[in-house]
C-alpha atoms as a PDB file:
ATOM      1  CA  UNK A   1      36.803 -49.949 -36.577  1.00  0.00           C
ATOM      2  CA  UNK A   2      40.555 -50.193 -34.882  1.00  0.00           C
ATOM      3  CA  UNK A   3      42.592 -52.775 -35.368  1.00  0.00           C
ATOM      4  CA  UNK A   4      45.842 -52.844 -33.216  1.00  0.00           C
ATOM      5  CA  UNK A   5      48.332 -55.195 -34.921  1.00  0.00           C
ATOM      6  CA  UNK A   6      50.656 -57.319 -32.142  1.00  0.00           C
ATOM      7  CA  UNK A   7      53.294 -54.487 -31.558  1.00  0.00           C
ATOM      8  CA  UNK A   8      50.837 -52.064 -30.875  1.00  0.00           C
ATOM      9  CA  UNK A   9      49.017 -54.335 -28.347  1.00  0.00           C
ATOM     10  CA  UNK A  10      52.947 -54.972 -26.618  1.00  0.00           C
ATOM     11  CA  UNK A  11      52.690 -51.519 -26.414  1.00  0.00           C
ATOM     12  CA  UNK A  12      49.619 -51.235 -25.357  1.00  0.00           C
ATOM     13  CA  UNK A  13      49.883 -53.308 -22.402  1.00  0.00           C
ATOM     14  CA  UNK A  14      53.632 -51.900 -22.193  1.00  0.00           C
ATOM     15  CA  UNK A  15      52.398 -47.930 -21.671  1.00  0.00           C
ATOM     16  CA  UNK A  16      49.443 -49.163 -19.655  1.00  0.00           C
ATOM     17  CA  UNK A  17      49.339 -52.269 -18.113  1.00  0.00           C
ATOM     18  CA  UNK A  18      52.643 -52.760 -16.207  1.00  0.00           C
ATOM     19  CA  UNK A  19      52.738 -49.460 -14.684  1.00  0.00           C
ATOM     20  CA  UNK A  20      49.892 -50.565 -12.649  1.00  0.00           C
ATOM     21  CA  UNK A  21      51.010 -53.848 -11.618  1.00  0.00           C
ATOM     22  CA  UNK A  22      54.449 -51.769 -10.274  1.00  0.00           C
ATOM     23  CA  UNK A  23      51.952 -48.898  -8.729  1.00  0.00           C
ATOM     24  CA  UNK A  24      49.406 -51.537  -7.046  1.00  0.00           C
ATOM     25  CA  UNK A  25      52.936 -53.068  -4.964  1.00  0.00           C
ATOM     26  CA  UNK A  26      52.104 -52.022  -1.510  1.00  0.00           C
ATOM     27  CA  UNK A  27      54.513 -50.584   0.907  1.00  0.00           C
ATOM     28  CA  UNK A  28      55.856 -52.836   3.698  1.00  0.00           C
ATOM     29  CA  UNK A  29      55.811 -51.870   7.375  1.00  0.00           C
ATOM     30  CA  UNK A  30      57.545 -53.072  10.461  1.00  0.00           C
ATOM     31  CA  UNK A  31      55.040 -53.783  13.354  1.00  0.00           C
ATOM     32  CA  UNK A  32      54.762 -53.268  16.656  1.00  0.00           C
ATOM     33  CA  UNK A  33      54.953 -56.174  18.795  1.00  0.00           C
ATOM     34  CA  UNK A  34      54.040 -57.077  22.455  1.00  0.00           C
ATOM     35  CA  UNK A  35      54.126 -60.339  24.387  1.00  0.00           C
ATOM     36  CA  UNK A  36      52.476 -61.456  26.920  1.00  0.00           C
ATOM     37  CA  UNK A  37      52.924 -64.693  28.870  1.00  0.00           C
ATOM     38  CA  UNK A  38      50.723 -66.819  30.784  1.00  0.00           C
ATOM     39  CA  UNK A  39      51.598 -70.240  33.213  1.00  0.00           C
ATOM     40  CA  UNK A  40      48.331 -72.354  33.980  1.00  0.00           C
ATOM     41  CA  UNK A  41      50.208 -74.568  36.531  1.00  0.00           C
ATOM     42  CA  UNK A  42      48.529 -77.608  38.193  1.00  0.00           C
ATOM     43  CA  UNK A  43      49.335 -79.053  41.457  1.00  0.00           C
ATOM     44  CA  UNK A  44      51.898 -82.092  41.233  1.00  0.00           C
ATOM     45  CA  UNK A  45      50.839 -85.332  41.074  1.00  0.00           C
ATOM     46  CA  UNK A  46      51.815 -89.151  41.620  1.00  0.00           C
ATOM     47  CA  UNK A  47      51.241 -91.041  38.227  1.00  0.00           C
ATOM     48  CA  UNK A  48      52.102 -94.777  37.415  1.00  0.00           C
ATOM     49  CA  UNK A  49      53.492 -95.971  33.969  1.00  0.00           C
ATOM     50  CA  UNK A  50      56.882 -94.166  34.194  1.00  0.00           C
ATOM     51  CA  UNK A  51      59.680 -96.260  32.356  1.00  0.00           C
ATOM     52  CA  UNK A  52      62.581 -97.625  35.179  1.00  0.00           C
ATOM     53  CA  UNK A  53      65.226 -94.467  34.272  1.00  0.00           C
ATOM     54  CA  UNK A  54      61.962 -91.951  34.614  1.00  0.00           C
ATOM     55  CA  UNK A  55      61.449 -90.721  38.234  1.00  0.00           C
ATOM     56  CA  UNK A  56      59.199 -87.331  36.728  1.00  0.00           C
ATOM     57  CA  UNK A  57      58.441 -84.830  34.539  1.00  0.00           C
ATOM     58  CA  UNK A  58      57.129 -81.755  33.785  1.00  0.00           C
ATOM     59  CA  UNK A  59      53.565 -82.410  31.110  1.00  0.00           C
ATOM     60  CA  UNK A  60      52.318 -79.573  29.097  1.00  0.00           C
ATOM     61  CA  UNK A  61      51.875 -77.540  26.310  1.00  0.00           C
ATOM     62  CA  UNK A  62      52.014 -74.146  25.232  1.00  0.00           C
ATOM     63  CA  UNK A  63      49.952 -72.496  22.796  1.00  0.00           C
ATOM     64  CA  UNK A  64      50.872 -69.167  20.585  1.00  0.00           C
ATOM     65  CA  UNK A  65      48.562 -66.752  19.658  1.00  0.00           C
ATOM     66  CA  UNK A  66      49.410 -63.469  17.186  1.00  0.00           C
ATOM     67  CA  UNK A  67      46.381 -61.265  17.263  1.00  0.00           C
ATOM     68  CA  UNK A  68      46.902 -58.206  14.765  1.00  0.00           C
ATOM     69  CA  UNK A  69      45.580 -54.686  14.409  1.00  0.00           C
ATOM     70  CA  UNK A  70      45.237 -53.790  11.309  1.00  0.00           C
ATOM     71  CA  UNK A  71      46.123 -50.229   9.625  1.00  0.00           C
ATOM     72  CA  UNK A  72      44.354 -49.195   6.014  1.00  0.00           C
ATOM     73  CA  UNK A  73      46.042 -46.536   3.841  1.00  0.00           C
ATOM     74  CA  UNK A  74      44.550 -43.921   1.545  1.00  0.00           C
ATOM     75  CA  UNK A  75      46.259 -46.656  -1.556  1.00  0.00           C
ATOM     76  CA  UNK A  76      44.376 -49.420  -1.442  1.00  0.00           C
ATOM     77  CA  UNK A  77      46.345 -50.915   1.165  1.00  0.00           C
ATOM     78  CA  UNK A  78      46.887 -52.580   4.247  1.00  0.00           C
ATOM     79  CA  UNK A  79      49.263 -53.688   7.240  1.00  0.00           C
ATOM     80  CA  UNK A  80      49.948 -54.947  10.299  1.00  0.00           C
ATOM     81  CA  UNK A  81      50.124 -52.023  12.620  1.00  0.00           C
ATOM     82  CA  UNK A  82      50.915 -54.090  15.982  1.00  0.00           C
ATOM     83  CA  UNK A  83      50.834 -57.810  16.900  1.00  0.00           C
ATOM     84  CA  UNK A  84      49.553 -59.107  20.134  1.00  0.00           C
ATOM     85  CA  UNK A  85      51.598 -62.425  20.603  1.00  0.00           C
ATOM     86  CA  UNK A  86      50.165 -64.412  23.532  1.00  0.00           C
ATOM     87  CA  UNK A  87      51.367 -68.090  24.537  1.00  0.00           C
ATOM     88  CA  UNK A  88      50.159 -70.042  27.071  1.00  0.00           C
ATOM     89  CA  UNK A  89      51.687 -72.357  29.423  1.00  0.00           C
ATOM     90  CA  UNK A  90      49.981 -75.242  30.802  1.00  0.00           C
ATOM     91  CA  UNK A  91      51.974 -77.028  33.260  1.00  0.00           C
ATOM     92  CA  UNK A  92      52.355 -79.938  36.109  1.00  0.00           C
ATOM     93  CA  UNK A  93      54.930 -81.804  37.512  1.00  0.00           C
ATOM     94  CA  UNK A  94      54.351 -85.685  37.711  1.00  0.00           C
ATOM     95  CA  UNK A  95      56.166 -87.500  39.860  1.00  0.00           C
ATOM     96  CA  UNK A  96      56.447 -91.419  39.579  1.00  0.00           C
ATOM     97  CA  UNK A  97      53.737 -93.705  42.711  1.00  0.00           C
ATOM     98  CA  UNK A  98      56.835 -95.756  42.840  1.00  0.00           C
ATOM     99  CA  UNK A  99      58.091 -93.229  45.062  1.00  0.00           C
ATOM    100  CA  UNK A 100      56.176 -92.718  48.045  1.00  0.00           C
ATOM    101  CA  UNK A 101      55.868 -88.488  48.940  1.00  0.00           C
ATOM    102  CA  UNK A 102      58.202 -87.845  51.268  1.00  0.00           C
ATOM    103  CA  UNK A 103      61.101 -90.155  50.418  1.00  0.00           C
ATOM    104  CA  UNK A 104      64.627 -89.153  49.573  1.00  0.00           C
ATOM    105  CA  UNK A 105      63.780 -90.102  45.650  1.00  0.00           C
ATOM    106  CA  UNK A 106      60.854 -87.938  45.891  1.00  0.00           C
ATOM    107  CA  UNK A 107      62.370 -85.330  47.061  1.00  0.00           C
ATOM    108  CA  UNK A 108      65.102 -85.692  44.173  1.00  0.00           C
ATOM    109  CA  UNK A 109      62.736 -85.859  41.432  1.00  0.00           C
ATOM    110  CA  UNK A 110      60.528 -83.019  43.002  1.00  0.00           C
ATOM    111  CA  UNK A 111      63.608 -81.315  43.325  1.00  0.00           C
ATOM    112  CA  UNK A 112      64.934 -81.581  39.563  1.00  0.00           C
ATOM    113  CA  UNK A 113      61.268 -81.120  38.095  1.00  0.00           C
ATOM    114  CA  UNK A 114      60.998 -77.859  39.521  1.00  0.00           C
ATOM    115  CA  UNK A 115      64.482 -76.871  38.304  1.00  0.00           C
ATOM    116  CA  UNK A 116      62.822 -77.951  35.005  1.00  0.00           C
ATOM    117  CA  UNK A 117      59.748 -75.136  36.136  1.00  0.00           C
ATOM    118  CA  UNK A 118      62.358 -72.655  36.963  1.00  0.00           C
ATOM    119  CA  UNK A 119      64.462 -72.751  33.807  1.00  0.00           C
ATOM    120  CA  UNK A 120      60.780 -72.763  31.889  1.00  0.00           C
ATOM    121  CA  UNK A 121      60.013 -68.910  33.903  1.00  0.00           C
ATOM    122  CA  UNK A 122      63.033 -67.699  33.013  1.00  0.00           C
ATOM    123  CA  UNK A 123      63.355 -68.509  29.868  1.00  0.00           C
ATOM    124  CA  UNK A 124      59.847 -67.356  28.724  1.00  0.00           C
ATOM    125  CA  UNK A 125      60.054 -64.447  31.118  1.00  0.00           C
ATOM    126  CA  UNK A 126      62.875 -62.868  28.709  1.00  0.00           C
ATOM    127  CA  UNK A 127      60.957 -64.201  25.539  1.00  0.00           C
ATOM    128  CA  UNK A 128      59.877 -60.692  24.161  1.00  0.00           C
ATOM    129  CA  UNK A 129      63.895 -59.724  24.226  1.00  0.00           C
ATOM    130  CA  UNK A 130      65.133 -62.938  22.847  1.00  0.00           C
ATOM    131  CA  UNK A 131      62.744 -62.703  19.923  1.00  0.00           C
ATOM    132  CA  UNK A 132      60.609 -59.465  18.697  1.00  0.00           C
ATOM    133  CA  UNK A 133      63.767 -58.306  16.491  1.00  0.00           C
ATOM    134  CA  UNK A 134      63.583 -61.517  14.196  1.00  0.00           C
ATOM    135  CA  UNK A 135      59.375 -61.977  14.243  1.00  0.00           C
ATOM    136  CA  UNK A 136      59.707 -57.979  13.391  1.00  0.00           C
ATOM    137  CA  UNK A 137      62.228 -58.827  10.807  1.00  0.00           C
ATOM    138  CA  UNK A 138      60.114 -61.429   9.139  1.00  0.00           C
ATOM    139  CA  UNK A 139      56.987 -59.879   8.956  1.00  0.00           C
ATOM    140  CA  UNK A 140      57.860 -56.568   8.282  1.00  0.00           C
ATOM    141  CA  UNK A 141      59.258 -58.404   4.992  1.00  0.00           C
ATOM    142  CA  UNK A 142      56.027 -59.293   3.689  1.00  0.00           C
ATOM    143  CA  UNK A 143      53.396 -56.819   5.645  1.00  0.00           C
ATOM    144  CA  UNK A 144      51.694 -54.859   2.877  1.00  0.00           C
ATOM    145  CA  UNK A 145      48.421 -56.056   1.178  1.00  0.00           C
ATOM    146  CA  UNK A 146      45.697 -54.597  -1.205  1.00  0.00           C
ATOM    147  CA  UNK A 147      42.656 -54.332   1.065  1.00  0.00           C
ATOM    148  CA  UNK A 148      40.490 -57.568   0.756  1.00  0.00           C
ATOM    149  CA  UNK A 149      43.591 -59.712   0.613  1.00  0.00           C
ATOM    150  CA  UNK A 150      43.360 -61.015   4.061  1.00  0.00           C
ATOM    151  CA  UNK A 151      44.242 -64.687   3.333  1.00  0.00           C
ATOM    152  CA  UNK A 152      47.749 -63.004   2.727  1.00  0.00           C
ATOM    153  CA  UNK A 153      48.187 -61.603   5.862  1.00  0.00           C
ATOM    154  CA  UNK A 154      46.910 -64.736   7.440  1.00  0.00           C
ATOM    155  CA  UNK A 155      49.709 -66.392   5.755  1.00  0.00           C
ATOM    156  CA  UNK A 156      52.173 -64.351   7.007  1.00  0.00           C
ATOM    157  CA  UNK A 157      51.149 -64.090  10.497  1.00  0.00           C
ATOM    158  CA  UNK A 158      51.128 -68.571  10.247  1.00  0.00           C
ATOM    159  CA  UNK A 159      54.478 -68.313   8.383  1.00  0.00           C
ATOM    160  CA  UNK A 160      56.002 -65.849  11.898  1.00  0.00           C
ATOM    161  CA  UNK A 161      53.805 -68.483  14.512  1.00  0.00           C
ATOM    162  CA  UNK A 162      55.576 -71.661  13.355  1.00  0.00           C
ATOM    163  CA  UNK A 163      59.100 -69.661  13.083  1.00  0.00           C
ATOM    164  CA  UNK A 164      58.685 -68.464  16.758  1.00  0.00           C
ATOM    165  CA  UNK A 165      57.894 -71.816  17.600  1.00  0.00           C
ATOM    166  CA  UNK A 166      60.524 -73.573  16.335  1.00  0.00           C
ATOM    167  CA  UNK A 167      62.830 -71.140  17.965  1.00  0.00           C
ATOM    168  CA  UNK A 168      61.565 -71.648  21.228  1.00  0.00           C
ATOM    169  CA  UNK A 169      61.535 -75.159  21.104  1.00  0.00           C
ATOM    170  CA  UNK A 170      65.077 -75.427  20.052  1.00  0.00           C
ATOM    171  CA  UNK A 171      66.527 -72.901  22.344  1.00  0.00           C
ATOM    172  CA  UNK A 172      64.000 -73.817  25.276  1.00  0.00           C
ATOM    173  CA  UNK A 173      65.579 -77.522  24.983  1.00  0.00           C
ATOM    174  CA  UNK A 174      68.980 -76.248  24.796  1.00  0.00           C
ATOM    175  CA  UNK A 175      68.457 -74.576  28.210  1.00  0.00           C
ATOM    176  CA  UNK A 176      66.915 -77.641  29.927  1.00  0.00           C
ATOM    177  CA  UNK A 177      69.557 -79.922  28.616  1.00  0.00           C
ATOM    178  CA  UNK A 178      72.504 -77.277  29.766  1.00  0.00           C
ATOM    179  CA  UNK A 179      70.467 -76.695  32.985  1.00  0.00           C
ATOM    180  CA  UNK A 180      68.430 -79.421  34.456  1.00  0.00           C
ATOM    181  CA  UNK A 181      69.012 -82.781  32.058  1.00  0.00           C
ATOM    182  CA  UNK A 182      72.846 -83.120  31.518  1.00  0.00           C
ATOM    183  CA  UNK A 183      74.087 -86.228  32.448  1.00  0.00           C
ATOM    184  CA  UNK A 184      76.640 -85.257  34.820  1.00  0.00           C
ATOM    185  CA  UNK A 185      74.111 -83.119  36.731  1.00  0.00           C
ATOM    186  CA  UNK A 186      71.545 -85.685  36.997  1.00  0.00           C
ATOM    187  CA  UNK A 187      74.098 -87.926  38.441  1.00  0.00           C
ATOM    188  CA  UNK A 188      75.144 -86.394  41.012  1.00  0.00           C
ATOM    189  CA  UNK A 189      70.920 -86.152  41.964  1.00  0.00           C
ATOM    190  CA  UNK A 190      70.577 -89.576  41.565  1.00  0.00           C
ATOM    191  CA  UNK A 191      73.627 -90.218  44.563  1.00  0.00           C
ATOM    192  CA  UNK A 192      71.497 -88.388  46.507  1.00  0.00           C
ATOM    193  CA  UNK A 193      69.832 -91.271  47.548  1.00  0.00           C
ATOM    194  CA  UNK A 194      71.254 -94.258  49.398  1.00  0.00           C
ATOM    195  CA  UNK A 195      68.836 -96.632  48.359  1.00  0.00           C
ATOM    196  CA  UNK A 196      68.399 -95.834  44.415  1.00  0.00           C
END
């Protein structure tokens, strides 16, 4: 019978043991990405329960999406070979019943909720250049798994979902404050009307 004593077991697992923990690291890979973009817009519509200082706005939500193809290697391994990243838009414009359609403060708050539309299209309409260099970035970090280690990669794909969409909120904001919602422009909408 063998008996290892405790320095021959350190170098057993030593010689043996770490060498596979170091070998069964898989490779990362940058993926491919595409976006695509879809508005689901609604006609505009007269709503009541606006506070006093609220003539309109724009209601919706978007939703993102990353849907994966995944690449095996020869190594036990896996990746995310490209990334599908759809969000969709769902929009309409609601425009306070205390304003009847066609009035002068209709027209006003039509008028600066569709600016609001307008800066939404153009800002997701250059989302794929504002953004696929940092999703990349961050996934390409962690993207390498042993096969059958999916609820990593399902981690990782959450982890670059919730960045995206905190940098779209934040910058999206940005643009409809700069844009649309500054004070100063929103006063000189509001002396549009003789009345208001």
């Amino acid at each position: 019978m063998c008996r290892l004593g405790l320095e021959d077991f350190l170098l057993f697992i030593c010689l043996f043991c770490l060498p596979v923990a170091v070998q069964a690291a898989c490779p990362t890979h940058s993926p491919d990405l595409t976006f695509s973009v879809q508005l689901n817009e609604q006609a505009i519509s007269q709503k009541s329960g606006f506070s006093q200082n609220v003539g309109g706005h724009i209601k919706g939500a978007s939703q993102i999406g990353l849907y994966p193809s995944v690449k095996n290697e020869r190594n036990g391994c896996f990746y995310l070979d490209r990334i599908n990243i759809k969000i969709a838009i769902n929009a309409q414009i609601e425009i306070s019943d205390r304003y009847p359609r066609g009035s002068c403060e209709y027209q006003v708050v039509q008028n600066h909720e569709l600016k609001h539309r307008q800066v939404l299209m153009n800002f997701y309409s250059t989302i794929q250049n504002r953004y696929a260099a940092q999703i990349k970035a961050l996934i390409a970090q962690q993207n390498g798994f042993m096969n059958g280690n999916t609820s990593q990669a399902q981690n990782v794909l959450a982890s670059a979902s919730n960045a995206l969409r905190t940098m779209i909120d934040k910058d999206h904001s940005a643009l409809q404050y700069t844009y649309v919602d500054d004070p100063r422009l929103v006063e000189r909408e509001s002396i549009a009307c003789h009345n208001w």
